[in-house]
PDB file of N, CA and C in Angstrom:
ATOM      1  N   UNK A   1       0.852  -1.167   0.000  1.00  0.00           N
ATOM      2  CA  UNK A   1       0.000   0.000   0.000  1.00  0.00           C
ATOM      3  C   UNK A   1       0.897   1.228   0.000  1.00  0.00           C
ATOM      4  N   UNK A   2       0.501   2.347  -0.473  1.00  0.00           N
ATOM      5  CA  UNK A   2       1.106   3.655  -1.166  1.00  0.00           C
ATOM      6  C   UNK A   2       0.286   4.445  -0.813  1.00  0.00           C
ATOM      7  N   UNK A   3       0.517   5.745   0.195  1.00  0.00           N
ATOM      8  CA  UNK A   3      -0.188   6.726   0.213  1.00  0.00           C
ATOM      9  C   UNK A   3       0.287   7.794  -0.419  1.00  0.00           C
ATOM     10  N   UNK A   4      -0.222   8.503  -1.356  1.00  0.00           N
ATOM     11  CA  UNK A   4       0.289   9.909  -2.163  1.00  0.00           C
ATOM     12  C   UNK A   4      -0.065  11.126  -1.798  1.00  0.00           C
ATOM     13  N   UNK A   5       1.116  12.120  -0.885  1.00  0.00           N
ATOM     14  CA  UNK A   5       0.784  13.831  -0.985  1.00  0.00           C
ATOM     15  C   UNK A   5       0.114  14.179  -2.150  1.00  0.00           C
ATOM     16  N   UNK A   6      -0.691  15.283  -1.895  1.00  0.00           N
ATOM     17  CA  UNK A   6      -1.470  15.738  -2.967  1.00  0.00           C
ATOM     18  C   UNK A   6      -0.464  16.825  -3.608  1.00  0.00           C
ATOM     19  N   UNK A   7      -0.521  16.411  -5.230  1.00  0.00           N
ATOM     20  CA  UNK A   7       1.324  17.022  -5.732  1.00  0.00           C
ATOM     21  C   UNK A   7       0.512  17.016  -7.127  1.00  0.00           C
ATOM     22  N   UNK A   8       0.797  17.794  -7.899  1.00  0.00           N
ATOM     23  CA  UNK A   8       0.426  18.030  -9.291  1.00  0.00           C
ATOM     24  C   UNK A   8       1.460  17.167 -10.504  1.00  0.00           C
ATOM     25  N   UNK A   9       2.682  16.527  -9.547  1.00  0.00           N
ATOM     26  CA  UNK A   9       3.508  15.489 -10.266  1.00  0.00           C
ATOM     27  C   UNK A   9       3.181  13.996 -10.799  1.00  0.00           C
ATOM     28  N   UNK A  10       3.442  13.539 -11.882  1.00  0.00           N
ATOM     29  CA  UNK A  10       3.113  12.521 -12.715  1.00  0.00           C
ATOM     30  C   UNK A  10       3.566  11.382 -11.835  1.00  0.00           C
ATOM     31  N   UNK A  11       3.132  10.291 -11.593  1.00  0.00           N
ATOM     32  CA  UNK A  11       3.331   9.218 -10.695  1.00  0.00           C
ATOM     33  C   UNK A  11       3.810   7.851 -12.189  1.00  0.00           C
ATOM     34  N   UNK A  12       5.274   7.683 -11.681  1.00  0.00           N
ATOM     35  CA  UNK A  12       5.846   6.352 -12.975  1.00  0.00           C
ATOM     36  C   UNK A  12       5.753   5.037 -12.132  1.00  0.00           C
ATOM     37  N   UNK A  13       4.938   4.543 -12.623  1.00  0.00           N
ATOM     38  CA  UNK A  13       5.189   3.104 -12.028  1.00  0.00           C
ATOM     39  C   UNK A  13       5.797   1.929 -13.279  1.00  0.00           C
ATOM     40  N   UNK A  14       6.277   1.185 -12.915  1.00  0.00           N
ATOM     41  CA  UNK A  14       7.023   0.259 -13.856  1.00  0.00           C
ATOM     42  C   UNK A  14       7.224  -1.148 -13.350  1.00  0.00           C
ATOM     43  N   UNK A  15       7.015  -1.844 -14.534  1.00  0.00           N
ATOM     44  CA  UNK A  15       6.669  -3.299 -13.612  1.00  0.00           C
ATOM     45  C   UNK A  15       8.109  -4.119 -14.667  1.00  0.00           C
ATOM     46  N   UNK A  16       8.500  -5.563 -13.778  1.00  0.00           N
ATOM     47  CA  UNK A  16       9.760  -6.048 -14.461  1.00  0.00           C
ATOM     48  C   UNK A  16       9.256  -6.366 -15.640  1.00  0.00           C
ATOM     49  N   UNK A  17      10.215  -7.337 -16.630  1.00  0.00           N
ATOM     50  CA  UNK A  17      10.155  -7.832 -17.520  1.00  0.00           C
ATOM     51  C   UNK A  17       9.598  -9.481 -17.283  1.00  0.00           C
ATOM     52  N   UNK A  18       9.865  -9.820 -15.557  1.00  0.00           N
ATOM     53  CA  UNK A  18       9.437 -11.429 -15.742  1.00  0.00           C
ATOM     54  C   UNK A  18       8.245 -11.668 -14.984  1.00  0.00           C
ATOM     55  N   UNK A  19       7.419 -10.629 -15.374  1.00  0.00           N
ATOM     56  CA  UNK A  19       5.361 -11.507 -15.202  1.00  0.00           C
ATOM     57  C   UNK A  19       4.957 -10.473 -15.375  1.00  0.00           C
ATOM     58  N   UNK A  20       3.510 -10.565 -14.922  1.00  0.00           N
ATOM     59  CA  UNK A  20       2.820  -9.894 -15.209  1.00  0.00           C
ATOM     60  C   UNK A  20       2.696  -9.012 -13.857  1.00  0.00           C
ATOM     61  N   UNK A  21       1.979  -7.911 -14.041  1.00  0.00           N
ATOM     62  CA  UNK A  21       1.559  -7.110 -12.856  1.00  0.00           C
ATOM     63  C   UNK A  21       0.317  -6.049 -12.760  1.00  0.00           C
ATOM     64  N   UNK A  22      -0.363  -6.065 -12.056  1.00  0.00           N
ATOM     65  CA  UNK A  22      -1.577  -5.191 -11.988  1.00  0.00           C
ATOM     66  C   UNK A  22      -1.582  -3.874 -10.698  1.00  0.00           C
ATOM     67  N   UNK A  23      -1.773  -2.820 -11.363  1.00  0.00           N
ATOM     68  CA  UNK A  23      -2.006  -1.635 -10.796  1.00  0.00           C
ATOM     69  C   UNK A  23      -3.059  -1.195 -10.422  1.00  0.00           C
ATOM     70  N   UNK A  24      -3.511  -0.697  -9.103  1.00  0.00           N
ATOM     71  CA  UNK A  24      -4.551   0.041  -9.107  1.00  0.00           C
ATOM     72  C   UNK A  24      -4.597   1.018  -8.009  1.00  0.00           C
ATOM     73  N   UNK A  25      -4.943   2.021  -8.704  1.00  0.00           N
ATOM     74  CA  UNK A  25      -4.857   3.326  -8.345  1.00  0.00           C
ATOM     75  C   UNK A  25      -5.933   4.104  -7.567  1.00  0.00           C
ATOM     76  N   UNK A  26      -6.541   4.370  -6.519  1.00  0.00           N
ATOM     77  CA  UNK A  26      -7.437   5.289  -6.145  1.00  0.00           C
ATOM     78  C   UNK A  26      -7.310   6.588  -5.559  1.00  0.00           C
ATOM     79  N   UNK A  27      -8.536   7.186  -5.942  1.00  0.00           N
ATOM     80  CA  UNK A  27      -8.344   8.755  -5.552  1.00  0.00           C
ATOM     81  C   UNK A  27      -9.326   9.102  -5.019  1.00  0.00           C
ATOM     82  N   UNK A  28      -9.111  10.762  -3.991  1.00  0.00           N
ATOM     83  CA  UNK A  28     -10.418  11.227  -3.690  1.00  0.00           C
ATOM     84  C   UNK A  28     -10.020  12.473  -3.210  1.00  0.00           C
ATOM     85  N   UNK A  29     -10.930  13.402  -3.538  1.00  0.00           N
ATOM     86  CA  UNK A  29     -10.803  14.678  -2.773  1.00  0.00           C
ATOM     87  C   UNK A  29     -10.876  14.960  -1.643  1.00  0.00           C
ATOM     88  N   UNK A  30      -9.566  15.753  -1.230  1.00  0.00           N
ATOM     89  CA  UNK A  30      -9.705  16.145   0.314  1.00  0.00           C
ATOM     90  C   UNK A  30     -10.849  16.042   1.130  1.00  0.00           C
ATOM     91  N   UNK A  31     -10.930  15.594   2.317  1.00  0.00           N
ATOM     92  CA  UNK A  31     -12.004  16.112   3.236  1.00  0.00           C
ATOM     93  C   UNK A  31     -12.405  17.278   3.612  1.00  0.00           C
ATOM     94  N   UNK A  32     -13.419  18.251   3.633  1.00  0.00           N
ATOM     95  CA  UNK A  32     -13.614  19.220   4.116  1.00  0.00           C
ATOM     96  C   UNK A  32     -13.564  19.577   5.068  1.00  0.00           C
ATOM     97  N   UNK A  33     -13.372  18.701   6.049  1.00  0.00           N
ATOM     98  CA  UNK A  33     -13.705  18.428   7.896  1.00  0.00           C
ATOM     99  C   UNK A  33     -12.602  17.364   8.050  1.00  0.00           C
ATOM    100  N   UNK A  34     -12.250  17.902   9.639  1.00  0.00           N
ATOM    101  CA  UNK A  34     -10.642  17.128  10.284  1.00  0.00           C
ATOM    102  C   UNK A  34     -11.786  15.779  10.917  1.00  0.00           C
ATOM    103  N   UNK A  35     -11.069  14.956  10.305  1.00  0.00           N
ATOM    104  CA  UNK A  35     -11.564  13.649  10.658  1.00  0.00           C
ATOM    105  C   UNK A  35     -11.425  12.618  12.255  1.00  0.00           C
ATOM    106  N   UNK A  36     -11.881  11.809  12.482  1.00  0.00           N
ATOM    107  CA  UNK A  36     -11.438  11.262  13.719  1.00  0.00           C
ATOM    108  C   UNK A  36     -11.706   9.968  13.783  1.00  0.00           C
ATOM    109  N   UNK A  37     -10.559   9.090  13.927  1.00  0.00           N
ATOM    110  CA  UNK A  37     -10.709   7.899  13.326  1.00  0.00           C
ATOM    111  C   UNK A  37     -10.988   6.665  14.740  1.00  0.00           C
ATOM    112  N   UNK A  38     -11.324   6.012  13.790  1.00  0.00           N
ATOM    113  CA  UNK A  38     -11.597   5.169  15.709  1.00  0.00           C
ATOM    114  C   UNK A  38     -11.325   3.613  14.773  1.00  0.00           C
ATOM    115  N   UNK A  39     -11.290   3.128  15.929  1.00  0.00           N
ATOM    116  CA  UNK A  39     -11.000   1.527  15.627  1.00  0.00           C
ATOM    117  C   UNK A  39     -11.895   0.625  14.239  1.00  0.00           C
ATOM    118  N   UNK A  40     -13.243   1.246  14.192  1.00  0.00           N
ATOM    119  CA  UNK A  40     -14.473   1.206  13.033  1.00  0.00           C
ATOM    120  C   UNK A  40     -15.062   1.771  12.609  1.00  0.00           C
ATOM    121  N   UNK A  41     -14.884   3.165  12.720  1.00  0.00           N
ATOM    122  CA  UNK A  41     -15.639   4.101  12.329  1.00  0.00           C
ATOM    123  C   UNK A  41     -14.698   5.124  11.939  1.00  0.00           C
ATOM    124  N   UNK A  42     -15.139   6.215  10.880  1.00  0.00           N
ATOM    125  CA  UNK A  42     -14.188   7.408  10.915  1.00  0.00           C
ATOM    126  C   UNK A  42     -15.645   8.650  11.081  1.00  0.00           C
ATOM    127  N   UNK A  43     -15.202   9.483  11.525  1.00  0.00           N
ATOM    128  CA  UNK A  43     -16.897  10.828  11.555  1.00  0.00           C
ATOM    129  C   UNK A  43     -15.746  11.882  11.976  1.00  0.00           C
ATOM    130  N   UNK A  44     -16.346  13.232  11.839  1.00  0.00           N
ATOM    131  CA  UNK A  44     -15.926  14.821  11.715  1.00  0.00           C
ATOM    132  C   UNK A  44     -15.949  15.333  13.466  1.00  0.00           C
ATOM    133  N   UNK A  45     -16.368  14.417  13.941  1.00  0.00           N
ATOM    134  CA  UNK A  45     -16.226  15.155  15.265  1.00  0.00           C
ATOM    135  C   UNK A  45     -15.557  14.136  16.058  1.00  0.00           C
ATOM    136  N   UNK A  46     -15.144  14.650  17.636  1.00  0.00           N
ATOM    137  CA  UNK A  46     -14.604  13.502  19.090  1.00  0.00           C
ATOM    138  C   UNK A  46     -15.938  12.841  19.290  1.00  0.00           C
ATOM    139  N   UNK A  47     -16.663  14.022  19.491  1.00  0.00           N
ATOM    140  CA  UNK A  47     -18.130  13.402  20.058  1.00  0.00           C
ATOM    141  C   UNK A  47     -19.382  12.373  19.392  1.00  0.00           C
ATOM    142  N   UNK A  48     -19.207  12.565  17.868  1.00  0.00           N
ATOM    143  CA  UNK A  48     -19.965  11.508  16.949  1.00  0.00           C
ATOM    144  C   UNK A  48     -19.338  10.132  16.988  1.00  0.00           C
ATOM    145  N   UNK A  49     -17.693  10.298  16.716  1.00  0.00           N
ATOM    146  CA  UNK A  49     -16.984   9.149  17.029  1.00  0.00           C
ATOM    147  C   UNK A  49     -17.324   8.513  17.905  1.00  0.00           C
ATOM    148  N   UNK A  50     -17.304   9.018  19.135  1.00  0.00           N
ATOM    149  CA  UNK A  50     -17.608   8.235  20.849  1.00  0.00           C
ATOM    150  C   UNK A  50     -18.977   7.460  20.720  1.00  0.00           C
ATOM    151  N   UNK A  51     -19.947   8.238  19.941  1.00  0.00           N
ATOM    152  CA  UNK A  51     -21.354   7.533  19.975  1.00  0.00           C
ATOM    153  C   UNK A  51     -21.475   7.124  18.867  1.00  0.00           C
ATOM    154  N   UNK A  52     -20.480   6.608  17.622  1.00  0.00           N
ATOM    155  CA  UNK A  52     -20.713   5.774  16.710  1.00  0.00           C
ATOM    156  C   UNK A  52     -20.063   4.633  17.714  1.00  0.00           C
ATOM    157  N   UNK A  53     -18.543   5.144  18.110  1.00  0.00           N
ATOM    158  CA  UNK A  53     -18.050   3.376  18.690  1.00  0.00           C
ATOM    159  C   UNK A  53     -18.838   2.791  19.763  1.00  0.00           C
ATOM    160  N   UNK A  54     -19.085   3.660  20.406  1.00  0.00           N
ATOM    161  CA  UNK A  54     -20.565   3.257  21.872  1.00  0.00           C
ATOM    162  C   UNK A  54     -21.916   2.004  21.089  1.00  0.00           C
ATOM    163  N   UNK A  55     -22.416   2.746  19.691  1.00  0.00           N
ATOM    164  CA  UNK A  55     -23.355   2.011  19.246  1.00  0.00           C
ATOM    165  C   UNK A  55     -22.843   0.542  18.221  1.00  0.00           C
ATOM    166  N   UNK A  56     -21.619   0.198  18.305  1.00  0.00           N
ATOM    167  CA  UNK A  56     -20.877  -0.431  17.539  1.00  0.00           C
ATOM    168  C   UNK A  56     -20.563  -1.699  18.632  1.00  0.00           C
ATOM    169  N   UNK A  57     -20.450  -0.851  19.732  1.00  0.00           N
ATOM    170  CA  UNK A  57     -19.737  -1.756  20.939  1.00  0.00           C
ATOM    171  C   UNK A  57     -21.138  -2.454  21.101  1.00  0.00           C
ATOM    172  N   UNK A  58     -22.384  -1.708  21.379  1.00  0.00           N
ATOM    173  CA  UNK A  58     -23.598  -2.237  21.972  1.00  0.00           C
ATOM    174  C   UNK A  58     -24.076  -3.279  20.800  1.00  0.00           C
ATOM    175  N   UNK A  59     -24.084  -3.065  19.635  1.00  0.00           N
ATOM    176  CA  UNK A  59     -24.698  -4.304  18.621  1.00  0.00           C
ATOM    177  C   UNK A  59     -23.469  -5.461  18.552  1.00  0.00           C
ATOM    178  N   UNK A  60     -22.205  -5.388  18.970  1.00  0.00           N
ATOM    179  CA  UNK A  60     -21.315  -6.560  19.114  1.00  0.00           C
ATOM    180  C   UNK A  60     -22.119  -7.114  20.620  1.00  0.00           C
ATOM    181  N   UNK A  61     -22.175  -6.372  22.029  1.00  0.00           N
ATOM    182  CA  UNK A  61     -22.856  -7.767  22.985  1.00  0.00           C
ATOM    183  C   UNK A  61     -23.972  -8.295  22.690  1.00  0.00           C
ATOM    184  N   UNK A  62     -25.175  -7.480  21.586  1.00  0.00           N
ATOM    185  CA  UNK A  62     -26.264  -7.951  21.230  1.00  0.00           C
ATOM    186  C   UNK A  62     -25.655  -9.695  20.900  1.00  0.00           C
ATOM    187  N   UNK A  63     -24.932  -9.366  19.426  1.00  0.00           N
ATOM    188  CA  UNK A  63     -24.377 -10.160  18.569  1.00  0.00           C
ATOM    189  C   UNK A  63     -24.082 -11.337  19.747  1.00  0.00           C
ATOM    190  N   UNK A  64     -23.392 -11.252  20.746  1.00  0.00           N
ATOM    191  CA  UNK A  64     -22.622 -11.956  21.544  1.00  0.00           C
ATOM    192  C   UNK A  64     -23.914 -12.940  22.540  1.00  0.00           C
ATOM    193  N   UNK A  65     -24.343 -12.112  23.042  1.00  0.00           N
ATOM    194  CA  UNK A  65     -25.877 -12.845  23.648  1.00  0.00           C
ATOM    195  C   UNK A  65     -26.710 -13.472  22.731  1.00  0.00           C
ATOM    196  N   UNK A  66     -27.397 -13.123  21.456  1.00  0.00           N
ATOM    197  CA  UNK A  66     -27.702 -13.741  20.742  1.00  0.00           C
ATOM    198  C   UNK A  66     -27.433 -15.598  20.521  1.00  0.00           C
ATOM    199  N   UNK A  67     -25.596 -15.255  20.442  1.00  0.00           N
ATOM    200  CA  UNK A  67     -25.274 -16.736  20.729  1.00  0.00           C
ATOM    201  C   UNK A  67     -25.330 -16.983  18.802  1.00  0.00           C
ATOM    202  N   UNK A  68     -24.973 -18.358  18.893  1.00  0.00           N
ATOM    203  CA  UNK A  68     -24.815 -19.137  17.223  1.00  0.00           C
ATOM    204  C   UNK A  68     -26.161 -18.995  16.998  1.00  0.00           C
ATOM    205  N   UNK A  69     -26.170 -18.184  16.426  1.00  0.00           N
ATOM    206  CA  UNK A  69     -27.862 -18.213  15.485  1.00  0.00           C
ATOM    207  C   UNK A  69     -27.572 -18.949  13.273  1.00  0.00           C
ATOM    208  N   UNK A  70     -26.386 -19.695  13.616  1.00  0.00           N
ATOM    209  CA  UNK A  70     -26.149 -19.926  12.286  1.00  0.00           C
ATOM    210  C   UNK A  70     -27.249 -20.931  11.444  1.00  0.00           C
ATOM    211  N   UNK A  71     -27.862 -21.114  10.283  1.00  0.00           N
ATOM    212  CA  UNK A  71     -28.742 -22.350   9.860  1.00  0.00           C
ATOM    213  C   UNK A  71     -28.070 -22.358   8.758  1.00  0.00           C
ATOM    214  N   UNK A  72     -28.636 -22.822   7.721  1.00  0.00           N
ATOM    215  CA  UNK A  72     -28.937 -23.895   6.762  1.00  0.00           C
ATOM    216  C   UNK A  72     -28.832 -22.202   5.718  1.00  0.00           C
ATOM    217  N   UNK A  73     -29.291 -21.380   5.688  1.00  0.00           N
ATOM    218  CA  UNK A  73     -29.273 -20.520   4.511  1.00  0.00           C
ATOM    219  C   UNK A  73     -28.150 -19.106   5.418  1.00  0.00           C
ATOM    220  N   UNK A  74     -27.140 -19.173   6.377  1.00  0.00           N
ATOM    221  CA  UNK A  74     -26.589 -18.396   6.844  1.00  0.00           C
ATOM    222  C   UNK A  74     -27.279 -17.769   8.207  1.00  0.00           C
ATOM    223  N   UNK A  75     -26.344 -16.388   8.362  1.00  0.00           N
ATOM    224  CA  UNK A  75     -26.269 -16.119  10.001  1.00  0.00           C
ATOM    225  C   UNK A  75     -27.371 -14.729   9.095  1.00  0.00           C
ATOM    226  N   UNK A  76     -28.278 -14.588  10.021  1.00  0.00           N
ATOM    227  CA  UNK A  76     -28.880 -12.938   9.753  1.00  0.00           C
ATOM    228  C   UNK A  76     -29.110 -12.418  10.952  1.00  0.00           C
ATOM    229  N   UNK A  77     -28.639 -11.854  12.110  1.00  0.00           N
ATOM    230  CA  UNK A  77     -29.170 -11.784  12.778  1.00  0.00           C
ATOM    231  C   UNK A  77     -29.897  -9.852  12.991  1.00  0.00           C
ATOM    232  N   UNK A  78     -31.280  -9.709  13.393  1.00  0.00           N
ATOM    233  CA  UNK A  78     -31.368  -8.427  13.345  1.00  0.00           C
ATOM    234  C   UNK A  78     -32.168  -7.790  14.475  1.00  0.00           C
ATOM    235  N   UNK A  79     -31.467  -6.663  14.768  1.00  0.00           N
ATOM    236  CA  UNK A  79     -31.445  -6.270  16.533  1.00  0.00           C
ATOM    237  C   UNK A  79     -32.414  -4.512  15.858  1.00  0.00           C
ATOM    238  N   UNK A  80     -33.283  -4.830  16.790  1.00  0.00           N
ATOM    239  CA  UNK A  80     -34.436  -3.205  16.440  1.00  0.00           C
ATOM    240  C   UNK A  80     -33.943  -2.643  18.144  1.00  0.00           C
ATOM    241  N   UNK A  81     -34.664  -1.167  17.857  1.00  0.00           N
ATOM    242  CA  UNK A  81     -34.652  -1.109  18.921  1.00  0.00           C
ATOM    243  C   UNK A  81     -33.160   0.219  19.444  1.00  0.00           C
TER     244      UNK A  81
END
């Protein structure tokens, strides 16, 4: 993995002579807003972060109490509420 400064310079990549090789490139425009990254989530504020990972943490013990809910056509499990 390759992270690129944002630079108006031509990027050379070059691959050997013995195989083959595949490139791929992604891009995106700056963020408008200072980001805040958390273990699963990324959001624009401290405080959205805290209550995205809070609601992240709470549907993993759901998940966990739930218990093996696995069958025959997969796991679905879905928590309202």
């Amino acid at each position: 993995m390759v992270i690129f400064h944002p630079s108006q310079q031509a990027i050379t990549l070059e691959a050997s002579a013995d195989g083959d090789a595949i490139f791929v490139i992604g891009s995106a425009a700056p963020h408008p807003h200072e980001l805040h990254l958390g273990n699963y989530s990324v959001h624009t504020s401290a405080e959205s972060l805290a209550l995205g990972e809070a609601n992240i943490e709470r549907l993993r013990q759901l998940l966990v109490a739930a218990g093996d809910r696995r069958n025959a056509s997969g796991t679905t499990p879905v928590f309202r509420g």
